[in-house]
C-alpha atoms as a PDB file:
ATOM      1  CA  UNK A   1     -53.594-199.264 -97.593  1.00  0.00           C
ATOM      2  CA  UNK A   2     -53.452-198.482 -93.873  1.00  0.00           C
ATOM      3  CA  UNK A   3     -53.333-194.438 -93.515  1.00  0.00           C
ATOM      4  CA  UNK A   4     -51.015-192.870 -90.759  1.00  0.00           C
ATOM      5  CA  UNK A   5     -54.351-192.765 -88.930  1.00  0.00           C
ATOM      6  CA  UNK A   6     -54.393-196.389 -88.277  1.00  0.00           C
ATOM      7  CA  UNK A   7     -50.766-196.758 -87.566  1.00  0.00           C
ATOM      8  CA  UNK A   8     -50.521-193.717 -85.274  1.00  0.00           C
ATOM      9  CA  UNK A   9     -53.556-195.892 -83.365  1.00  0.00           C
ATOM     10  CA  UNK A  10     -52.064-199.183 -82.952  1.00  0.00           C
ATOM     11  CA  UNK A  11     -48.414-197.150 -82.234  1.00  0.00           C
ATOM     12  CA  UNK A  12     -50.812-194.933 -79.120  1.00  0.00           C
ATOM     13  CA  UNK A  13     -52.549-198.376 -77.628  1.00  0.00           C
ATOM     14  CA  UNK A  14     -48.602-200.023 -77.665  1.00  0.00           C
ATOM     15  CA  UNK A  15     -47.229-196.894 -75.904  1.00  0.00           C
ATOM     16  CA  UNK A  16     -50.417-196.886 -73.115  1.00  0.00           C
ATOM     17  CA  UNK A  17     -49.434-200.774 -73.243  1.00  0.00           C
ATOM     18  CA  UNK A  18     -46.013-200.285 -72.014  1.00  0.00           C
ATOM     19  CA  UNK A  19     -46.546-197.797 -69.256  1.00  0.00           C
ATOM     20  CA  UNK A  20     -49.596-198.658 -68.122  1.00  0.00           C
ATOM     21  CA  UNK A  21     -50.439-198.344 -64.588  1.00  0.00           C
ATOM     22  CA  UNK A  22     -52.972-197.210 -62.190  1.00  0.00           C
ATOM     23  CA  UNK A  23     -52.232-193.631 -63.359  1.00  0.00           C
ATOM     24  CA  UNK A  24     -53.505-191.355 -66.618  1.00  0.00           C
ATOM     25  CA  UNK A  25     -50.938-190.790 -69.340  1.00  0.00           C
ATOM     26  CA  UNK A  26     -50.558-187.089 -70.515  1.00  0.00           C
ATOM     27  CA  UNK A  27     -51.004-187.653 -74.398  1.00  0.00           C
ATOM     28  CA  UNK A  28     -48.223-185.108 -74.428  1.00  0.00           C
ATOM     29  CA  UNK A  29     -45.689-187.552 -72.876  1.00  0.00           C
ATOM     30  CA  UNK A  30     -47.017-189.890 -75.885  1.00  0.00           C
ATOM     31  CA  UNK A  31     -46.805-187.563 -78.307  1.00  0.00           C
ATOM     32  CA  UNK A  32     -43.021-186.766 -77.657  1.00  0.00           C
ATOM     33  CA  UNK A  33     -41.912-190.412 -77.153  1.00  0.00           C
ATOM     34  CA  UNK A  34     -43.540-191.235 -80.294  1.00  0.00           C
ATOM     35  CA  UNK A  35     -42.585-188.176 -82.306  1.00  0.00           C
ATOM     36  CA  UNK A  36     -46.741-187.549 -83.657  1.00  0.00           C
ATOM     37  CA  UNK A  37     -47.961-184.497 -83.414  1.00  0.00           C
ATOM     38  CA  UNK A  38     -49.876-183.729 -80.415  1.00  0.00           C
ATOM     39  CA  UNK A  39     -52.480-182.185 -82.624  1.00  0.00           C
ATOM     40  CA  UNK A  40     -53.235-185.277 -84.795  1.00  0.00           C
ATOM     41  CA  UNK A  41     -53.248-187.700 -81.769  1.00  0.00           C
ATOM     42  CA  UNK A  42     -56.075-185.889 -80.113  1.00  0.00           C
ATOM     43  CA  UNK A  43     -58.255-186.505 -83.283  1.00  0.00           C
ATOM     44  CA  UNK A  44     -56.840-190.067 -83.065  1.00  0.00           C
ATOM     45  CA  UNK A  45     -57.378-190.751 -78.975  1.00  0.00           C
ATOM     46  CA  UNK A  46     -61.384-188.967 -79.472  1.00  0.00           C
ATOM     47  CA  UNK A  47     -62.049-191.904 -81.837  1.00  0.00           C
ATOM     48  CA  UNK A  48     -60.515-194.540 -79.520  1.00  0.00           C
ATOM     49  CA  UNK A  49     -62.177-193.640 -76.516  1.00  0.00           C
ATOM     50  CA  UNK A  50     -65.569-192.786 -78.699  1.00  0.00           C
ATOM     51  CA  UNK A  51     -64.832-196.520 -80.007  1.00  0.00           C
ATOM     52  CA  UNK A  52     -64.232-198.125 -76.538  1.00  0.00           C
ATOM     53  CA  UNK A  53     -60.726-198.707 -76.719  1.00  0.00           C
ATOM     54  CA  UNK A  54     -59.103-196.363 -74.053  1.00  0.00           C
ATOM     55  CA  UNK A  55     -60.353-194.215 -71.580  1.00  0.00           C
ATOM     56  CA  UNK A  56     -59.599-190.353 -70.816  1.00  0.00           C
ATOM     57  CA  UNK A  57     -59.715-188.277 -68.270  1.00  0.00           C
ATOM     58  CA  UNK A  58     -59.132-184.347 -68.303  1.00  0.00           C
ATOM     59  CA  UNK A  59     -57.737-181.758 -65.584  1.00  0.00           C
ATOM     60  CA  UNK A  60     -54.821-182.450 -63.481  1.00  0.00           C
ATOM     61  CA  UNK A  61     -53.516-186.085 -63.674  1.00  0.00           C
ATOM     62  CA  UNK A  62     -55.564-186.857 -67.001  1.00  0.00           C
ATOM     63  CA  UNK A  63     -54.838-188.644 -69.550  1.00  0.00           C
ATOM     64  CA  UNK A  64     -55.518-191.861 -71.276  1.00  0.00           C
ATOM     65  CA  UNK A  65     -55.659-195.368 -70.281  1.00  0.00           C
ATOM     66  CA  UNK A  66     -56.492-199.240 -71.737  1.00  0.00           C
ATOM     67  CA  UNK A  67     -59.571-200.516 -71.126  1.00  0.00           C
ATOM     68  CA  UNK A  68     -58.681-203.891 -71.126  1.00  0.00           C
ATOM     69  CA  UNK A  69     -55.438-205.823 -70.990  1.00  0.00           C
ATOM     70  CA  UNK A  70     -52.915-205.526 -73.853  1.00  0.00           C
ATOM     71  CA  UNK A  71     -54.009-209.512 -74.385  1.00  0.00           C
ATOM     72  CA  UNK A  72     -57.678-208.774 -75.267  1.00  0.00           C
ATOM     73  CA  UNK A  73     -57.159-205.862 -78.236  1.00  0.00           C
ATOM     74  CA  UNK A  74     -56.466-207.681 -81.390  1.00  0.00           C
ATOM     75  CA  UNK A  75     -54.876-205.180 -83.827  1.00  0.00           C
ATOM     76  CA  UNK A  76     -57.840-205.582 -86.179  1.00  0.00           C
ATOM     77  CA  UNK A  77     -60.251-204.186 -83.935  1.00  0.00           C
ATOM     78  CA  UNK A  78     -57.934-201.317 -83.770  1.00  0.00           C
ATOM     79  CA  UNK A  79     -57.462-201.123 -87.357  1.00  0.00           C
ATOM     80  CA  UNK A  80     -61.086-201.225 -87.942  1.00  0.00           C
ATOM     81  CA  UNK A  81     -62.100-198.544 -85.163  1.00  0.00           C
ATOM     82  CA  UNK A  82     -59.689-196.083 -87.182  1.00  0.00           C
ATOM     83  CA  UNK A  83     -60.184-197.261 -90.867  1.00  0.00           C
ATOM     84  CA  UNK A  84     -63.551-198.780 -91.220  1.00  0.00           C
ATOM     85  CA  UNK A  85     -63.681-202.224 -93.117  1.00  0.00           C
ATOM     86  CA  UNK A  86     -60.910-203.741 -94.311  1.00  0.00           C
ATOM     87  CA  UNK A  87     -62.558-205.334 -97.097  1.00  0.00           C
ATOM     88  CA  UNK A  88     -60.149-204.859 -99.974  1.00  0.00           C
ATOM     89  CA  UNK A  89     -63.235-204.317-102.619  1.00  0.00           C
ATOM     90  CA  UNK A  90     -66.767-202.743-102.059  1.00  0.00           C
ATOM     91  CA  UNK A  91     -68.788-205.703-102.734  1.00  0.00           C
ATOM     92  CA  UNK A  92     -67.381-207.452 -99.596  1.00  0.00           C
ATOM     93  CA  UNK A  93     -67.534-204.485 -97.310  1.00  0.00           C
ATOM     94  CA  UNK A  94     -70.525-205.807 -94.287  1.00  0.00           C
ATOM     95  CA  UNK A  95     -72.461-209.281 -93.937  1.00  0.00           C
ATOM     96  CA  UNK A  96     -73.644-209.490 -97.071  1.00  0.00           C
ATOM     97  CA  UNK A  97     -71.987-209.200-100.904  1.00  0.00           C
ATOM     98  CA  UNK A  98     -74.885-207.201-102.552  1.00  0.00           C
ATOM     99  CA  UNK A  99     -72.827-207.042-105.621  1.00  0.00           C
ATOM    100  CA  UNK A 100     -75.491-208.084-108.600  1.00  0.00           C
ATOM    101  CA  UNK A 101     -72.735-209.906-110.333  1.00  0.00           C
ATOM    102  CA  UNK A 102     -71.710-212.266-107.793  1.00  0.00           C
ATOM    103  CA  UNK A 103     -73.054-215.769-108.917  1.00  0.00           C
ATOM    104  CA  UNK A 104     -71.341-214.751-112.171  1.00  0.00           C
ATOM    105  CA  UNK A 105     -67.932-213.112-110.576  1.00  0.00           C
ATOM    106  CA  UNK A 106     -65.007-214.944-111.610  1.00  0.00           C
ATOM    107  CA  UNK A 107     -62.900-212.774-109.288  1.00  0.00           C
ATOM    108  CA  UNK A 108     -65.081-212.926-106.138  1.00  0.00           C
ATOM    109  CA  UNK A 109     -63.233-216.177-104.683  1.00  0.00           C
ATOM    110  CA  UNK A 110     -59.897-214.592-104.825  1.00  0.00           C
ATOM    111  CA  UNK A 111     -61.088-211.756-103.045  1.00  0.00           C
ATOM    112  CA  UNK A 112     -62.938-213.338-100.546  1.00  0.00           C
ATOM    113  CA  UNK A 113     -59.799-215.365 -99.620  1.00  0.00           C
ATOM    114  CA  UNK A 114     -57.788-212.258 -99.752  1.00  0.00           C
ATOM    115  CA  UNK A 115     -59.970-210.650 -97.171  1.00  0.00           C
ATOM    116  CA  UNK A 116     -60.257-213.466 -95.105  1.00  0.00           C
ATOM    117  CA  UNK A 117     -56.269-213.942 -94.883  1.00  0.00           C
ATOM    118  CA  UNK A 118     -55.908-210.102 -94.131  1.00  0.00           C
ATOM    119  CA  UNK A 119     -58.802-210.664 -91.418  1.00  0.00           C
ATOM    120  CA  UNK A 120     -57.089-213.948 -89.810  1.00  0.00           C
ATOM    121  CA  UNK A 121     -54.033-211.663 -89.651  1.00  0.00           C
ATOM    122  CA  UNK A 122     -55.181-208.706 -88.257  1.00  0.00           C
ATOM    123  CA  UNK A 123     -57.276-210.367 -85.883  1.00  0.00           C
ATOM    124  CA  UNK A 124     -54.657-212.995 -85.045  1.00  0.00           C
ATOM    125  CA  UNK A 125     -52.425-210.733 -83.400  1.00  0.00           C
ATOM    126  CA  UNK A 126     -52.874-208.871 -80.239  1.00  0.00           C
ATOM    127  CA  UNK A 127     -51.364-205.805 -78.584  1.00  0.00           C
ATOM    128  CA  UNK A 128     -49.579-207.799 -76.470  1.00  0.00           C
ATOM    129  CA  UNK A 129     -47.596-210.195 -79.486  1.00  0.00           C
ATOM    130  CA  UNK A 130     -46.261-206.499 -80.181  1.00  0.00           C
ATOM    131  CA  UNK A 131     -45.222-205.533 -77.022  1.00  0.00           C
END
């Protein structure tokens, strides 16, 4: 399940998205046009700029900005900065499946084609197919 976390994350990069500019934006003009809590965002906006996604400056005129244009975030990357893996079971969270069973896992196939539709989906869509 995607926690508010996530959501509040792609919701931030789609508001940056749609008044972007040359200027900062005040994360408390984001916070009241999306109705989150100032609070949580700033918890939310350290991660994305620790994670590459926006930039931030403080003082007079700060704010936060995209890094890139709203065509070259996919919403998995997002989803992934703020979540971690979206494997849907342990044994297929990095590279490898370390799970001892696997050779003998009936269920592994499902999941791995599970996880790879959520993953085409994700990272199918970009900010911009939501603006």
């Amino acid at each position: 399940m995607i926690s508010t976390k996530g959501r509040y994350a792609i919701r931030v990069m789609i508001d940056l998205a749609e008044h972007q500019g040359d200027s900062f934006i005040p994360l408390k003009d984001i916070a009241e046009r999306q109705e989150i809590s100032k609070k949580y965002l700033e918890i939310i906006v350290k991660d994305m700029v620790a994670g590459g996604l926006v930039k931030g400056a403080s003082g007079k005129g700060g704010g936060y900005k995209l890094v890139r244009e709203p065509k070259d975030y996919t919403v998995g990357e997002i989803l992934e900065l703020m979540e971690g893996p979206l494997a849907s079971v342990a044994c297929l969270i990095g590279d490898k499946n370390l799970c001892p069973r696997q050779k003998q896992c009936q269920t592994l196939p499902m999941w791995e084609e599970f996880d790879e539709m959520v993953h085409n989906f994700f990272y199918g869509k970009t900010l911009a197919d939501l603006l």
